[in-house]
Protein backbone atom coordinates (compact mmCIF):
# COMPACT_ATOMS: atom_id res chain seq x y z
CA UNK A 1 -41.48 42.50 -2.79
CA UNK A 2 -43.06 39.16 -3.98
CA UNK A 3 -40.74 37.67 -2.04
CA UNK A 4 -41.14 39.11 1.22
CA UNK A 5 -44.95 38.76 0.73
CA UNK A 6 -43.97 34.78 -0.10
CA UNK A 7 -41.91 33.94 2.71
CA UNK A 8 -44.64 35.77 5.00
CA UNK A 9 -47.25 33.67 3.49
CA UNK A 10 -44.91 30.59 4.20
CA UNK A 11 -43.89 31.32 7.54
CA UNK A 12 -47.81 32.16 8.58
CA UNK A 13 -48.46 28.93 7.26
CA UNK A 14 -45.79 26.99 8.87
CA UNK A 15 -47.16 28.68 12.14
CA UNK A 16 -50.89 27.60 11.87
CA UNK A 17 -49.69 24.11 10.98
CA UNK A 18 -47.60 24.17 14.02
CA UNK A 19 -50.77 25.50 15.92
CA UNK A 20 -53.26 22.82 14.93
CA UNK A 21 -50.90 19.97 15.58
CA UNK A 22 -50.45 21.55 19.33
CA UNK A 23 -54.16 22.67 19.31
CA UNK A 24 -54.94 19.32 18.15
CA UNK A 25 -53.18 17.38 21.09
CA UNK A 26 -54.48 19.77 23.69
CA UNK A 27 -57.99 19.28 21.87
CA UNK A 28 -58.63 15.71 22.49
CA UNK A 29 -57.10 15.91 26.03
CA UNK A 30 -59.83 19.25 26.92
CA UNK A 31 -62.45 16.86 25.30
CA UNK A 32 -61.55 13.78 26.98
CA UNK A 33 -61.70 16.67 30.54
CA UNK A 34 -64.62 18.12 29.12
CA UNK A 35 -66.32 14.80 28.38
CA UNK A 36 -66.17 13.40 31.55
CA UNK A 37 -67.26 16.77 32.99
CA UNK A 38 -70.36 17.73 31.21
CA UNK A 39 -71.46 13.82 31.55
CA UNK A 40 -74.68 12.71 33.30
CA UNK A 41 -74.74 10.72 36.71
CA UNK A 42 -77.08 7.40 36.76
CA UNK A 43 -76.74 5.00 39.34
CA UNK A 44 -73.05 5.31 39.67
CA UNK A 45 -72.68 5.79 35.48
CA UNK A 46 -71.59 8.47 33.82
CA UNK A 47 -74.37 9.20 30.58
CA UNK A 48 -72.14 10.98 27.71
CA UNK A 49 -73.56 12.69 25.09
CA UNK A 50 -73.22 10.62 21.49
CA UNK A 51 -72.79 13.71 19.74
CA UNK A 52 -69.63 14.74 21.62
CA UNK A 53 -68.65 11.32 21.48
CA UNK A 54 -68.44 10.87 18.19
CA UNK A 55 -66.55 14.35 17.53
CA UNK A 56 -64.32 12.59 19.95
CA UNK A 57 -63.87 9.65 18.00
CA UNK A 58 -63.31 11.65 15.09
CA UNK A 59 -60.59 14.06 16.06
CA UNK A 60 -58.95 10.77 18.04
CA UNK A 61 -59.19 8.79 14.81
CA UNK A 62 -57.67 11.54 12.78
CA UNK A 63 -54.75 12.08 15.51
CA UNK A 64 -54.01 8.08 15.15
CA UNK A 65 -53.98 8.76 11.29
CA UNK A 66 -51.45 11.53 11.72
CA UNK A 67 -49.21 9.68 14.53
CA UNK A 68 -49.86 6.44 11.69
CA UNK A 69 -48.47 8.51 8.90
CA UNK A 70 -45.63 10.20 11.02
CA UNK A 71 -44.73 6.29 11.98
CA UNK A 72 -44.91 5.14 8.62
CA UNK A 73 -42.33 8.27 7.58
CA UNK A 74 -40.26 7.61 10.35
CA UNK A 75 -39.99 4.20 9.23
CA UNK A 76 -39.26 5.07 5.97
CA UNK A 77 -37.05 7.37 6.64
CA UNK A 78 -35.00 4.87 8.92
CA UNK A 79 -34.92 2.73 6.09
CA UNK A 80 -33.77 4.72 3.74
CA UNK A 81 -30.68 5.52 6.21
CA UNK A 82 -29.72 1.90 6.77
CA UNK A 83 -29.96 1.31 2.79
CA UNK A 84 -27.81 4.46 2.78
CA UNK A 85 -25.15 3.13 5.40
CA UNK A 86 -25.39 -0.16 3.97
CA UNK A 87 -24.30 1.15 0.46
CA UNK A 88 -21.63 3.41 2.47
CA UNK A 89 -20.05 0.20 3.97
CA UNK A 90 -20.41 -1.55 0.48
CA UNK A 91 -18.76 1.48 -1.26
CA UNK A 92 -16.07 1.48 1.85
CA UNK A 93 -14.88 -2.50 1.57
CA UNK A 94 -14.64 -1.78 -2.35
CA UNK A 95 -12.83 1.63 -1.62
CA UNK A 96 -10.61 -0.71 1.02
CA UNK A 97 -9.73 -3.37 -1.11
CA UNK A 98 -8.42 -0.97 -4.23
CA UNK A 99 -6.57 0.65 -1.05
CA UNK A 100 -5.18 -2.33 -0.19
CA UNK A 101 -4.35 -3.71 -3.80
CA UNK A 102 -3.18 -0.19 -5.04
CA UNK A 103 -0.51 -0.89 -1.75
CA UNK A 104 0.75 -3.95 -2.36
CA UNK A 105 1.61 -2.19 -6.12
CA UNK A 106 2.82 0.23 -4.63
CA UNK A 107 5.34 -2.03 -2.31
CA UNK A 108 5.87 -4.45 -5.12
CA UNK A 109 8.86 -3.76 -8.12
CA UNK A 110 9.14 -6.31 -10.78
CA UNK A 111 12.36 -7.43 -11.26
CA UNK A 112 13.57 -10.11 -14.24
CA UNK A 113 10.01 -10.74 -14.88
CA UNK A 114 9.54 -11.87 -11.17
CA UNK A 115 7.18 -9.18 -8.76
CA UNK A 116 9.00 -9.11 -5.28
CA UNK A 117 8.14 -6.25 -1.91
CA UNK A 118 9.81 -3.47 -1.42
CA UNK A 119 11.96 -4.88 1.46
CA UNK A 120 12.79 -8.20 -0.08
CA UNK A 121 14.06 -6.25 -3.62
CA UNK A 122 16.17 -4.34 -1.58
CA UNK A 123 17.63 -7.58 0.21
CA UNK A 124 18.05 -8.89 -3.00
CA UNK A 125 19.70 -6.08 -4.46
CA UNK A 126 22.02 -5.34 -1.46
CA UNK A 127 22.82 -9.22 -1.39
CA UNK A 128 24.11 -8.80 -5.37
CA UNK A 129 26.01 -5.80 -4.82
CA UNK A 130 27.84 -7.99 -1.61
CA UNK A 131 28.59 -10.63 -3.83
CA UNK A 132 29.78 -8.76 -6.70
CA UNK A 133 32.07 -6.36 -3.99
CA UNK A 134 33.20 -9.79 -2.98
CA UNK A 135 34.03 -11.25 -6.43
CA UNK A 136 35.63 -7.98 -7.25
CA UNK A 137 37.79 -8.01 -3.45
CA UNK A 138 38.41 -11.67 -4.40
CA UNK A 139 39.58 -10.76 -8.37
CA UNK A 140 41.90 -8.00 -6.94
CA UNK A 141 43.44 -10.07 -4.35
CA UNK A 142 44.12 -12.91 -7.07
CA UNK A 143 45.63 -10.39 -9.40
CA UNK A 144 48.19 -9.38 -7.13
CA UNK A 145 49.32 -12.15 -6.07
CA UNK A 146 49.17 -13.22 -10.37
CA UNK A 147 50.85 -9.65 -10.43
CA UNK A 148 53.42 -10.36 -7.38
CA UNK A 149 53.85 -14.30 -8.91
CA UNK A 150 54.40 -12.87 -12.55
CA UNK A 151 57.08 -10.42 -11.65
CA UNK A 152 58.91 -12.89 -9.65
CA UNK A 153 58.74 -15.42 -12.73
CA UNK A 154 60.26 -12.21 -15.08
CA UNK A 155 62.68 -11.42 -12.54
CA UNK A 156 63.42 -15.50 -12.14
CA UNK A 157 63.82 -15.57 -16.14
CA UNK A 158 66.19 -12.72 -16.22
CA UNK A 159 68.18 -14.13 -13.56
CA UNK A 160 68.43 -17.51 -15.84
CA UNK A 161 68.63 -15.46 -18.96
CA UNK A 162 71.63 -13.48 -17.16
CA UNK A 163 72.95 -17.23 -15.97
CA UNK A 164 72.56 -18.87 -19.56
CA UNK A 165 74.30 -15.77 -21.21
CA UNK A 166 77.12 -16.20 -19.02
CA UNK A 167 76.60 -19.52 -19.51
CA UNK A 168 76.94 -19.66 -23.25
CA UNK A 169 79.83 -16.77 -22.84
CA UNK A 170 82.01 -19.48 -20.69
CA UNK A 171 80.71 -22.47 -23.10
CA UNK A 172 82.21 -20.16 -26.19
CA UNK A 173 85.09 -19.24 -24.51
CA UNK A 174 85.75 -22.81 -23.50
CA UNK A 175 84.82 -24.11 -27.39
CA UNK A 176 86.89 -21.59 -28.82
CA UNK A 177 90.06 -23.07 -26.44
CA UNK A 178 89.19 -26.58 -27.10
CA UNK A 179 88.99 -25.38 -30.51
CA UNK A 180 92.55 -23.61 -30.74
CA UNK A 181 94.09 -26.78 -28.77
CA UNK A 182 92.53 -29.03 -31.21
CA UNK A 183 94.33 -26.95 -34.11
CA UNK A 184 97.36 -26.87 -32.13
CA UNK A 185 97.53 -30.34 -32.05
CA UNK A 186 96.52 -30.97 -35.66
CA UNK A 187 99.34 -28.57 -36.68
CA UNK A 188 101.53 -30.59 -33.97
CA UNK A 189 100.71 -33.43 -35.63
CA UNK A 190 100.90 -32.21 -39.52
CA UNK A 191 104.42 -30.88 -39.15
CA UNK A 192 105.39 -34.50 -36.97
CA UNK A 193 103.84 -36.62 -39.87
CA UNK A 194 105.53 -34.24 -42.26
């Protein structure tokens, strides 16, 4: 109930405000009519009444005062916006240049102690893996040819071995004939001198 009798109290207030402000305008602009109207004619002048005048003054002087202090708001009021937009477009550069820095974290990766992009750690990284897939393509080829050169030296060195057996075989063969004719002849020679 207090309410309702509140915001009636308000909103009949708001509407006689409203009023007098219109009232007011209209007021100077009857007087100003009515001024001109009710003044005197003499020789070509028109006599106004100082009374009327000065309620004329008055009610103009207070309308300047109120047009004044709706200026002086507006002003303010415009003033406090560009302090507010100001600070917004402060607040925005600082809020763009953490964007910006958290970014170039964001791209960078710090690698051996050294902070590289995104793009150039991945060159690098590629451009290590194709040089070790080339040292290891490079290693296998050299062990099979170490492979294919080591089995031919193993098969070479059992063909020799196989050789100097045969070899030694023939030389024995050939030392234990020279051998026997040598004995021959000593006994040949033992039963002559005998």
């Amino acid at each position: 109930m207090k309410k309702l009798l509140f915001s009636s109290i308000f909103a009949l207030f708001l509407t006689a405000y409203g009023t007098a402000q219109v009232s007011t305008e209209t007021t100077i602009d009857e007087k100003f009519a009515e001024l001109i109207e009710n003044s005197n004619n003499f020789k070509g002048y028109k006599v106004v009444d100082t009374g009327e005048l000065t309620t004329l003054q008055n009610l103009t002087s207070k309308r300047i005062a109120e047009l004044k202090e709706e200026i002086a708001a507006s002003k303010e009021a415009s003033l406090a916006y560009k302090q507010k937009i100001a600070k917004q477009n402060t607040d925005m550069e600082a809020l763009e240049a953490k964007l910006n820095q958290v970014t170039a974290e964001k791209d960078a990766i710090t690698f051996l102690g050294f902070p590289f992009s995104k793009t150039s750690y991945k060159s690098t990284m590629w451009g290590i893996v194709g040089i070790l897939i080339l040292a290891l393509a490079l290693f296998i080829v050299r062990f099979k040819k170490s492979n294919v050169d080591t089995k031919e030296a193993k098969k070479n060195l059992a063909e020799l071995e196989k050789e100097f057996d045969s070899y030694r075989a023939k030389a024995l063969e050939k030392e234990q004939r020279l051998g026997r004719l040598l004995q021959d002849e000593k006994n040949k020679q033992m039963k002559l001198a005998k």
